[in-house]
N, C-alpha and C. Protein backbone atom coordinates (compact mmCIF):
# COMPACT_ATOMS: atom_id res chain seq x y z
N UNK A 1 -14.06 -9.05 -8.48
CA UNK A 1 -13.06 -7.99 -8.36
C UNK A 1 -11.68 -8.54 -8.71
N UNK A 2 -10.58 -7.73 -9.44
CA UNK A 2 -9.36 -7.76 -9.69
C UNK A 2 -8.51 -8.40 -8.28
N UNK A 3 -7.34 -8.50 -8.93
CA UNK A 3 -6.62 -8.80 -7.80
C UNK A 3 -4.96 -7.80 -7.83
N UNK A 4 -4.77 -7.33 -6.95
CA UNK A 4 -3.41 -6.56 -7.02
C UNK A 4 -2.52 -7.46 -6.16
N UNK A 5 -1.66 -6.45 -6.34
CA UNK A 5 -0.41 -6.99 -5.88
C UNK A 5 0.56 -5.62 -5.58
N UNK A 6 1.02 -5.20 -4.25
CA UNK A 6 0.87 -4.11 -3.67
C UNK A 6 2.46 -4.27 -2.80
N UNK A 7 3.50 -3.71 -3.47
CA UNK A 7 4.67 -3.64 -3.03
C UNK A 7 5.63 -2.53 -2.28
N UNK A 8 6.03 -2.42 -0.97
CA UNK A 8 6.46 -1.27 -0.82
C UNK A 8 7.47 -0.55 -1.19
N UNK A 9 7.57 0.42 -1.81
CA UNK A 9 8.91 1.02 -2.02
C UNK A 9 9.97 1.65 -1.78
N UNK A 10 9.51 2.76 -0.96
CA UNK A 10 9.61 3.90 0.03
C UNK A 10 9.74 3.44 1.11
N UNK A 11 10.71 3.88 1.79
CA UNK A 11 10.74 4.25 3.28
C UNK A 11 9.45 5.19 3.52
N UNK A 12 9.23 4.48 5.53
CA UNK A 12 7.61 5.35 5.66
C UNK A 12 8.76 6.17 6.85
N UNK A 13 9.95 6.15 7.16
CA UNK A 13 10.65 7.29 8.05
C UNK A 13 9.88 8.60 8.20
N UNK A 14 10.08 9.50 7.52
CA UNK A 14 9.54 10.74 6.95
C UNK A 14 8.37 11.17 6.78
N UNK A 15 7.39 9.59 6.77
CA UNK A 15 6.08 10.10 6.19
C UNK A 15 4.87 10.82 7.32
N UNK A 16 4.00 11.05 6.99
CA UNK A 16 3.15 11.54 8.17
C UNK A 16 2.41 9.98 9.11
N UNK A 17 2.03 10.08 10.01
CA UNK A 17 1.37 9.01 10.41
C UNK A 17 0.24 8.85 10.19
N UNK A 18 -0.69 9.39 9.93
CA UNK A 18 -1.68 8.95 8.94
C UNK A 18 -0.85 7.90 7.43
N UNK A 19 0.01 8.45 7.01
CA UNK A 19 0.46 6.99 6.00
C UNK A 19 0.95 5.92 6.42
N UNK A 20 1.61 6.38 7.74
CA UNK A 20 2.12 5.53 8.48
C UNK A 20 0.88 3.92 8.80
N UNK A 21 0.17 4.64 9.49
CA UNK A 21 -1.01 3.69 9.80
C UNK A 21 -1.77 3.37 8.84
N UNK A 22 -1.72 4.01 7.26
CA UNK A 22 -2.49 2.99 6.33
C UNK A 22 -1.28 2.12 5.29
N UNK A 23 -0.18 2.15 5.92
CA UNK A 23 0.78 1.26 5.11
C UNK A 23 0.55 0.29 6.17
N UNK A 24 0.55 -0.01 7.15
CA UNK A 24 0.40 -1.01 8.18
C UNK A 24 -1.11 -1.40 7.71
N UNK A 25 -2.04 -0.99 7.50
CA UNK A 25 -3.22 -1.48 7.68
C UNK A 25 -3.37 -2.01 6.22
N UNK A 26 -2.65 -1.75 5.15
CA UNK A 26 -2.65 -2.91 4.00
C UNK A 26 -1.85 -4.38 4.41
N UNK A 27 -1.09 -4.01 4.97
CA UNK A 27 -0.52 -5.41 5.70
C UNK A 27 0.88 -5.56 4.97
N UNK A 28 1.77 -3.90 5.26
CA UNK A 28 3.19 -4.13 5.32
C UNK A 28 3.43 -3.22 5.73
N UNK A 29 4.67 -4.25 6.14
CA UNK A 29 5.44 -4.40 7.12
C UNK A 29 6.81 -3.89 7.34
N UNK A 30 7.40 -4.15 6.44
CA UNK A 30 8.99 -3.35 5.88
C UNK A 30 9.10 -2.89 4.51
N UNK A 31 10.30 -2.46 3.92
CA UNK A 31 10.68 -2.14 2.77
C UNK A 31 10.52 -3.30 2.21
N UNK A 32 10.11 -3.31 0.66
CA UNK A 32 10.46 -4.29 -0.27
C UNK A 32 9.31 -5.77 -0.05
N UNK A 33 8.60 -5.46 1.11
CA UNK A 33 7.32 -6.37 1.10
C UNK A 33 6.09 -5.57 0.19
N UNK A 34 5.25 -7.47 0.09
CA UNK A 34 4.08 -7.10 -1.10
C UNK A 34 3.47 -8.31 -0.45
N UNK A 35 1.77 -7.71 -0.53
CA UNK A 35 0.81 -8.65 -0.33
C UNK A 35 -0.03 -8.60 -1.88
N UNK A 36 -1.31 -9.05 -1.54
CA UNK A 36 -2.15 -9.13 -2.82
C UNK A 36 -3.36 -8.97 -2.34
N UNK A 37 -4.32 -8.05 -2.52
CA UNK A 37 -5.33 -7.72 -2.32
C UNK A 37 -6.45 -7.36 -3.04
N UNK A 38 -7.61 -7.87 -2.90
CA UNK A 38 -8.73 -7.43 -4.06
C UNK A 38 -8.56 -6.07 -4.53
N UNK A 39 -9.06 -5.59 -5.40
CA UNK A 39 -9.27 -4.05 -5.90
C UNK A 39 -10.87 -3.62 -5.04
N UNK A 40 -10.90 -3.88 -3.96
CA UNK A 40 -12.10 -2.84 -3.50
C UNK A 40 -12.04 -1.49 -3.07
N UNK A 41 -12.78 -0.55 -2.81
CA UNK A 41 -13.18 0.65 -2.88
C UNK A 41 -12.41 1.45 -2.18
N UNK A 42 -12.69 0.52 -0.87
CA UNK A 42 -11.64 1.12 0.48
C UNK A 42 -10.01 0.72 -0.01
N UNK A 43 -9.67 -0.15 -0.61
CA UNK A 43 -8.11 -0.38 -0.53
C UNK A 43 -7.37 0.76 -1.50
N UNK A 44 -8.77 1.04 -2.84
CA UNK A 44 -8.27 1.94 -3.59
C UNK A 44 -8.19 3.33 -3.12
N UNK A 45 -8.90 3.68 -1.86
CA UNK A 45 -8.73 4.81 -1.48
C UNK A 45 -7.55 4.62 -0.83
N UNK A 46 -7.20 3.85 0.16
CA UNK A 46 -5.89 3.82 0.57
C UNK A 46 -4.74 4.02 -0.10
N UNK A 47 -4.74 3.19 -0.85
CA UNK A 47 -3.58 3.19 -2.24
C UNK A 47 -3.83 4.79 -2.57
N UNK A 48 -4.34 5.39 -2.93
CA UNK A 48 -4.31 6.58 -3.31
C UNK A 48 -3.81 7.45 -2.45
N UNK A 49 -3.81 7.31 -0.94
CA UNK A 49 -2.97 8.30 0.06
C UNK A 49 -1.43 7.60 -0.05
N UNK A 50 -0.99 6.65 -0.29
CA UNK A 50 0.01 6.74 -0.06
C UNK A 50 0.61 5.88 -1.79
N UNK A 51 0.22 6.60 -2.41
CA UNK A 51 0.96 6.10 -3.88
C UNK A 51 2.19 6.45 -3.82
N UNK A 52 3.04 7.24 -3.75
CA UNK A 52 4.19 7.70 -3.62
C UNK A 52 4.99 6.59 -2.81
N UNK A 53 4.57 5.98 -2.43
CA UNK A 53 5.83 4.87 -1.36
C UNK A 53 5.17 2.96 -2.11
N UNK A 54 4.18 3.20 -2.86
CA UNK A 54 4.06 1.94 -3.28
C UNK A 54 3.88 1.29 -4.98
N UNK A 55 3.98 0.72 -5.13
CA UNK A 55 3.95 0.42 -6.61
C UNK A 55 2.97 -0.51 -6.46
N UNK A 56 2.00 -0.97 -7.41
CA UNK A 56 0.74 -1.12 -7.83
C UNK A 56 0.75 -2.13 -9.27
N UNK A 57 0.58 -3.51 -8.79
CA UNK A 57 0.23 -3.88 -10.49
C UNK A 57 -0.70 -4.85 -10.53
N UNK A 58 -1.76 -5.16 -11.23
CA UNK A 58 -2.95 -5.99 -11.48
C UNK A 58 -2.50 -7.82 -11.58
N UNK A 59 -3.19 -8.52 -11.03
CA UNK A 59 -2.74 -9.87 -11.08
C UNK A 59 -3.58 -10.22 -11.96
């Protein structure tokens, strides 16, 4: 599997808590943090609820 690299962009202020709790459960933390995570099934579904607050690019 690929590898990403998963940066936040957005403020989660505003957002619902359901995004709330899957921006935490990728493993960030504040604005302007980025981890790196395989491309599996579950992360891509995540990424997909909250695309709007993160930017996304392939390692």
């Amino acid at each position: 599997m690929s590898k990403l690299r998963i940066k936040q962009v957005r403020s989660i202020i505003k957002a619902s808590d359901r995004q709330k709790k899957t921006i935490e459960a990728l493993g960030l933390k504040s604005l302007h943090d980025a981890v790196e995570l395989s491309a599996s099934p579950s992360i891509l579904g995540m990424l997909d609820k909250v695309k709007h607050l993160v930017t996304v690019e392939k390692i």
